[in-house]
C-alpha atoms as a PDB file:
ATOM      1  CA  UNK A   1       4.902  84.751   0.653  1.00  0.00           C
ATOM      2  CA  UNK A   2       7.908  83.136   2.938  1.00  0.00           C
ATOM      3  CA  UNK A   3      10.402  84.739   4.582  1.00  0.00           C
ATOM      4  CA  UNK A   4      13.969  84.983   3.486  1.00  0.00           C
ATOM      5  CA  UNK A   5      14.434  83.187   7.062  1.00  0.00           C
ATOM      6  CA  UNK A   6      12.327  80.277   5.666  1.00  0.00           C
ATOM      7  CA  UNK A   7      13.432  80.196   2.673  1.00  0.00           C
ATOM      8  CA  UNK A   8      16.787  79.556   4.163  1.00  0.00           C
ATOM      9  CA  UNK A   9      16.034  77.471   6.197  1.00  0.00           C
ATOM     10  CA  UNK A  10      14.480  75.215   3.876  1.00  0.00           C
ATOM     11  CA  UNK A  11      18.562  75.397   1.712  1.00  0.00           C
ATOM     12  CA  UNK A  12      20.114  74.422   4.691  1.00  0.00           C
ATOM     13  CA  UNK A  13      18.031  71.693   5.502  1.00  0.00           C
ATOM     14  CA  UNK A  14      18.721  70.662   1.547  1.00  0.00           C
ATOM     15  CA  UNK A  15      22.389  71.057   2.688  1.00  0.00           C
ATOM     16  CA  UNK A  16      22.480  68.979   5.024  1.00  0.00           C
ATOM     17  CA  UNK A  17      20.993  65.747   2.616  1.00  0.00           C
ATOM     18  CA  UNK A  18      24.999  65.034   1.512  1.00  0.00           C
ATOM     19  CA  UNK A  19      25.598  63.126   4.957  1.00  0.00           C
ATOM     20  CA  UNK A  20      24.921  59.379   4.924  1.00  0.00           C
ATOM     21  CA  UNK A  21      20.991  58.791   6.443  1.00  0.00           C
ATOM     22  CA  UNK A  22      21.065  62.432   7.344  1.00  0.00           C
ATOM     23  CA  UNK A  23      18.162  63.965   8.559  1.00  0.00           C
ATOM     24  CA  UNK A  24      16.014  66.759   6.728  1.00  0.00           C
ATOM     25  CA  UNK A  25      14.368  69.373   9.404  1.00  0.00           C
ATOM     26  CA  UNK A  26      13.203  72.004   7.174  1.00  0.00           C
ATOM     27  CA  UNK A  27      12.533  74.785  10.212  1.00  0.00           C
ATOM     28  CA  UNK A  28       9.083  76.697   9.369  1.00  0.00           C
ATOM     29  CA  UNK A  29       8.161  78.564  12.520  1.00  0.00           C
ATOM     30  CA  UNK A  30      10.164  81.235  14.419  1.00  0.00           C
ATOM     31  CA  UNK A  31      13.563  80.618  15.227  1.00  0.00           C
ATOM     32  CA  UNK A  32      12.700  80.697  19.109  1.00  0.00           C
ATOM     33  CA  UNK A  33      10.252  78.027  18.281  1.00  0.00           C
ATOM     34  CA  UNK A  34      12.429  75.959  17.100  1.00  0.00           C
ATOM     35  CA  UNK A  35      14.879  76.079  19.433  1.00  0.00           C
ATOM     36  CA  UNK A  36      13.041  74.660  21.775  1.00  0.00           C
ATOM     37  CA  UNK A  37      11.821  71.662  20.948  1.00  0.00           C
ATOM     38  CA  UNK A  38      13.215  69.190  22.413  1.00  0.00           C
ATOM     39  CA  UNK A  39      15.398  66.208  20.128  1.00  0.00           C
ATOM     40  CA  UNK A  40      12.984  63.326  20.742  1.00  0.00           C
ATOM     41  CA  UNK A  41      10.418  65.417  19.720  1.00  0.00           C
ATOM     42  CA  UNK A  42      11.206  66.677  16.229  1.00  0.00           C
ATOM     43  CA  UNK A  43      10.913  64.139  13.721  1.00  0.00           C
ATOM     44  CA  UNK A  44      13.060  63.889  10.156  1.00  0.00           C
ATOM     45  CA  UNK A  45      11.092  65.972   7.173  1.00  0.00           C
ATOM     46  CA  UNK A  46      12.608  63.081   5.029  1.00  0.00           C
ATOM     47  CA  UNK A  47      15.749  60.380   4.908  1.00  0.00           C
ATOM     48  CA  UNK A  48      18.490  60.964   2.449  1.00  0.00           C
ATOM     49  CA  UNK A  49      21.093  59.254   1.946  1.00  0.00           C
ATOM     50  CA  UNK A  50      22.763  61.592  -0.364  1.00  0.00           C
ATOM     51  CA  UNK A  51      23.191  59.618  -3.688  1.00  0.00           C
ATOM     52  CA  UNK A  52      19.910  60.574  -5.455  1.00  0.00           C
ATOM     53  CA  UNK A  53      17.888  63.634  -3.587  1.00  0.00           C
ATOM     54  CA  UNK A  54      14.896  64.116  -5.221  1.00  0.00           C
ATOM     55  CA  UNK A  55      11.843  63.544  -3.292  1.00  0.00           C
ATOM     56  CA  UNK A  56      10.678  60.911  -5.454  1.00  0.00           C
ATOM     57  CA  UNK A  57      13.348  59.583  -8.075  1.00  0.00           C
ATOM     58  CA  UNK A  58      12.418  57.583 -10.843  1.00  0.00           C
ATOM     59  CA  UNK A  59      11.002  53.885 -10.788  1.00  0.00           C
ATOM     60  CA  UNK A  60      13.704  51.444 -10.647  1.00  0.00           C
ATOM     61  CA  UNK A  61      13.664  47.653 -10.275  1.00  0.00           C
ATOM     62  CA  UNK A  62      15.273  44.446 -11.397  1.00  0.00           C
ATOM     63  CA  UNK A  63      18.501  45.312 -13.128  1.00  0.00           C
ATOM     64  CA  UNK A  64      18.523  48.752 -12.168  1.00  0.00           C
ATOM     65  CA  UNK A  65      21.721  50.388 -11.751  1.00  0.00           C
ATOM     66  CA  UNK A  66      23.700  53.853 -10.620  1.00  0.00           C
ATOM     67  CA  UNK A  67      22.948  56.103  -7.679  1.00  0.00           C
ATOM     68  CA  UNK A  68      19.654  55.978  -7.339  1.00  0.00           C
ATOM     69  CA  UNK A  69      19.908  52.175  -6.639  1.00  0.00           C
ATOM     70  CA  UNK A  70      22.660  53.433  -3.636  1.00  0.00           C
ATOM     71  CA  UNK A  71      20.231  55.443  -2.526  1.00  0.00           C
ATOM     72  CA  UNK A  72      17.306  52.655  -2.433  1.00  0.00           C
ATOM     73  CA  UNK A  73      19.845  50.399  -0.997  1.00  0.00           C
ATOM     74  CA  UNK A  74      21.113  52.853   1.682  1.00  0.00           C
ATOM     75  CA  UNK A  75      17.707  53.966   2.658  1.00  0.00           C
ATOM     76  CA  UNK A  76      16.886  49.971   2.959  1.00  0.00           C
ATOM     77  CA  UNK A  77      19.620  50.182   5.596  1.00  0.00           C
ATOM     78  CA  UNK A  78      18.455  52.920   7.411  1.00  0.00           C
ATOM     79  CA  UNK A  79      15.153  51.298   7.752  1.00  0.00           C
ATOM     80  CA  UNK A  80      16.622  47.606   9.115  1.00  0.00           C
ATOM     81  CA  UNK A  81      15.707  45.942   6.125  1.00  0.00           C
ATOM     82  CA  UNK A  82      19.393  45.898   4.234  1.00  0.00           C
ATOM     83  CA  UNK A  83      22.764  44.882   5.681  1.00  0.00           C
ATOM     84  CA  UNK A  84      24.236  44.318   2.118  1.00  0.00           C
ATOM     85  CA  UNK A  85      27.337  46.399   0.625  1.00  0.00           C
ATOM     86  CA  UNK A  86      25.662  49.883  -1.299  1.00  0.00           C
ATOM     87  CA  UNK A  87      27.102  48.672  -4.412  1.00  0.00           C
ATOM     88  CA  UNK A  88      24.272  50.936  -7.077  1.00  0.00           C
ATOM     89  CA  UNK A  89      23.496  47.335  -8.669  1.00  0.00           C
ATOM     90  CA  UNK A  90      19.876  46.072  -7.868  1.00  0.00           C
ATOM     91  CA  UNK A  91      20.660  42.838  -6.937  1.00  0.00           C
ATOM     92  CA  UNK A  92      19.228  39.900  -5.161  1.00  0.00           C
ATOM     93  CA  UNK A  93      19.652  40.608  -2.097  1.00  0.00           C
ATOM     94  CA  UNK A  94      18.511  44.218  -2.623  1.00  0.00           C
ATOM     95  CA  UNK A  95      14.805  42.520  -4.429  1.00  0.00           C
ATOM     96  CA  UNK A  96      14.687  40.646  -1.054  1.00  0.00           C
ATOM     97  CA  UNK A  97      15.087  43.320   1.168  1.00  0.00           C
ATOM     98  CA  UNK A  98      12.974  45.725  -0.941  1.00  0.00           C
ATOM     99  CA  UNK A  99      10.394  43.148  -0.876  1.00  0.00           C
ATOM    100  CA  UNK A 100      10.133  42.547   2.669  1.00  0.00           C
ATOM    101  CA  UNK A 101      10.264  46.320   3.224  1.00  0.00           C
ATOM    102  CA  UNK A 102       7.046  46.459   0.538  1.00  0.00           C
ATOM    103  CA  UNK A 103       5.316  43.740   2.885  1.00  0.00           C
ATOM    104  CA  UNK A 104       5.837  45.533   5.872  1.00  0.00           C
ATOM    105  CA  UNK A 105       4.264  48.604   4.930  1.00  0.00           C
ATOM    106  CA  UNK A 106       1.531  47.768   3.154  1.00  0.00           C
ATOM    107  CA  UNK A 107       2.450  48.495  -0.369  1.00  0.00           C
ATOM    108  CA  UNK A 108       2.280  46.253  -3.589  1.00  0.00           C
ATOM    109  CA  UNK A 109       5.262  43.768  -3.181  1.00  0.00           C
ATOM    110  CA  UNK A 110       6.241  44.058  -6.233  1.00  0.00           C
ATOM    111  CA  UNK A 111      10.027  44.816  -6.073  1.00  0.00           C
ATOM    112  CA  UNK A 112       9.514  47.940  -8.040  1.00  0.00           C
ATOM    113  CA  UNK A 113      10.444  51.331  -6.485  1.00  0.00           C
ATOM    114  CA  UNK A 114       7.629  53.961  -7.301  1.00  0.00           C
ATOM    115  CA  UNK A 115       6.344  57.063  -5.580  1.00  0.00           C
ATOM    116  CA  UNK A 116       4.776  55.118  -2.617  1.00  0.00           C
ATOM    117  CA  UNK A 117       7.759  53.355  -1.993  1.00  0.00           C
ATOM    118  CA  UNK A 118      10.398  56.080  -2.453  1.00  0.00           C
ATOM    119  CA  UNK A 119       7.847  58.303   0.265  1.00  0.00           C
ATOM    120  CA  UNK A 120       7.910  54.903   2.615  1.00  0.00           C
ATOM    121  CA  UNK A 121      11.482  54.598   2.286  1.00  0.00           C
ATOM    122  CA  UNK A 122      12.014  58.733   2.943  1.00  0.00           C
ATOM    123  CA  UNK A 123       9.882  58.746   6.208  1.00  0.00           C
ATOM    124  CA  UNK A 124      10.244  55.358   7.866  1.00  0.00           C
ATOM    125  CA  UNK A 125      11.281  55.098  11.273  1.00  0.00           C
ATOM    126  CA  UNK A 126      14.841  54.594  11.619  1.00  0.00           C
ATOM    127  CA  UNK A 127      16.388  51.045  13.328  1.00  0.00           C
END
């Protein structure tokens, strides 16, 4: 059964998802623990960009639109592979960039955002 410390720290790592390409740490072992690992050390639970935070939202392609096409689009930035406005409209240059992305890691190119591609997008190594 977890902790009320876990438990809370698990919220305020949710919290902290409203931030543009923030980091989610969820913090699991003693607080000591965690204190002392070093920055370069700890890697991001998960990217969100704070426009759509599920873990995996819907599938969206070709002429999606609304917030979970910002948060495609801003992810896509985080990642290097979008330098386009976050307008919410899946666009060309948003297919392009998605597509590339796909390439690059080894998942179906097939400019549609599904599970594998939303958990690609949420853990990739930020540029």
């Amino acid at each position: 059964m977890p902790s009320l410390r876990s438990i809370a720290a698990a919220v305020a790592a949710t919290a902290l998802t409203a931030g543009l390409g923030t980091q989610a740490v969820a913090l699991t072992g003693a607080p000591d623990a965690a204190t002392k690992a070093a920055s370069a050390d700890v890697r991001p639970a998960a990217w969100y960009c704070g426009y759509d935070n599920r873990v995996t939202p819907p599938t969206i392609g070709y002429p999606s639109t609304g917030n979970t096409v910002k948060e495609l689009q801003c992810l896509l930035t985080q990642c290097g592979y979008y330098a386009g406005p976050i307008t919410g409209i899946f666009d060309s240059a948003t297919a392009t960039a998605l597509r590339r992305f796909q390439y690059d890691h080894a998942i179906p190119n097939d400019g549609v955002v599904g599970p594998s591609t939303w958990n690609a997008l949420r853990n990739c190594d930020v540029v």
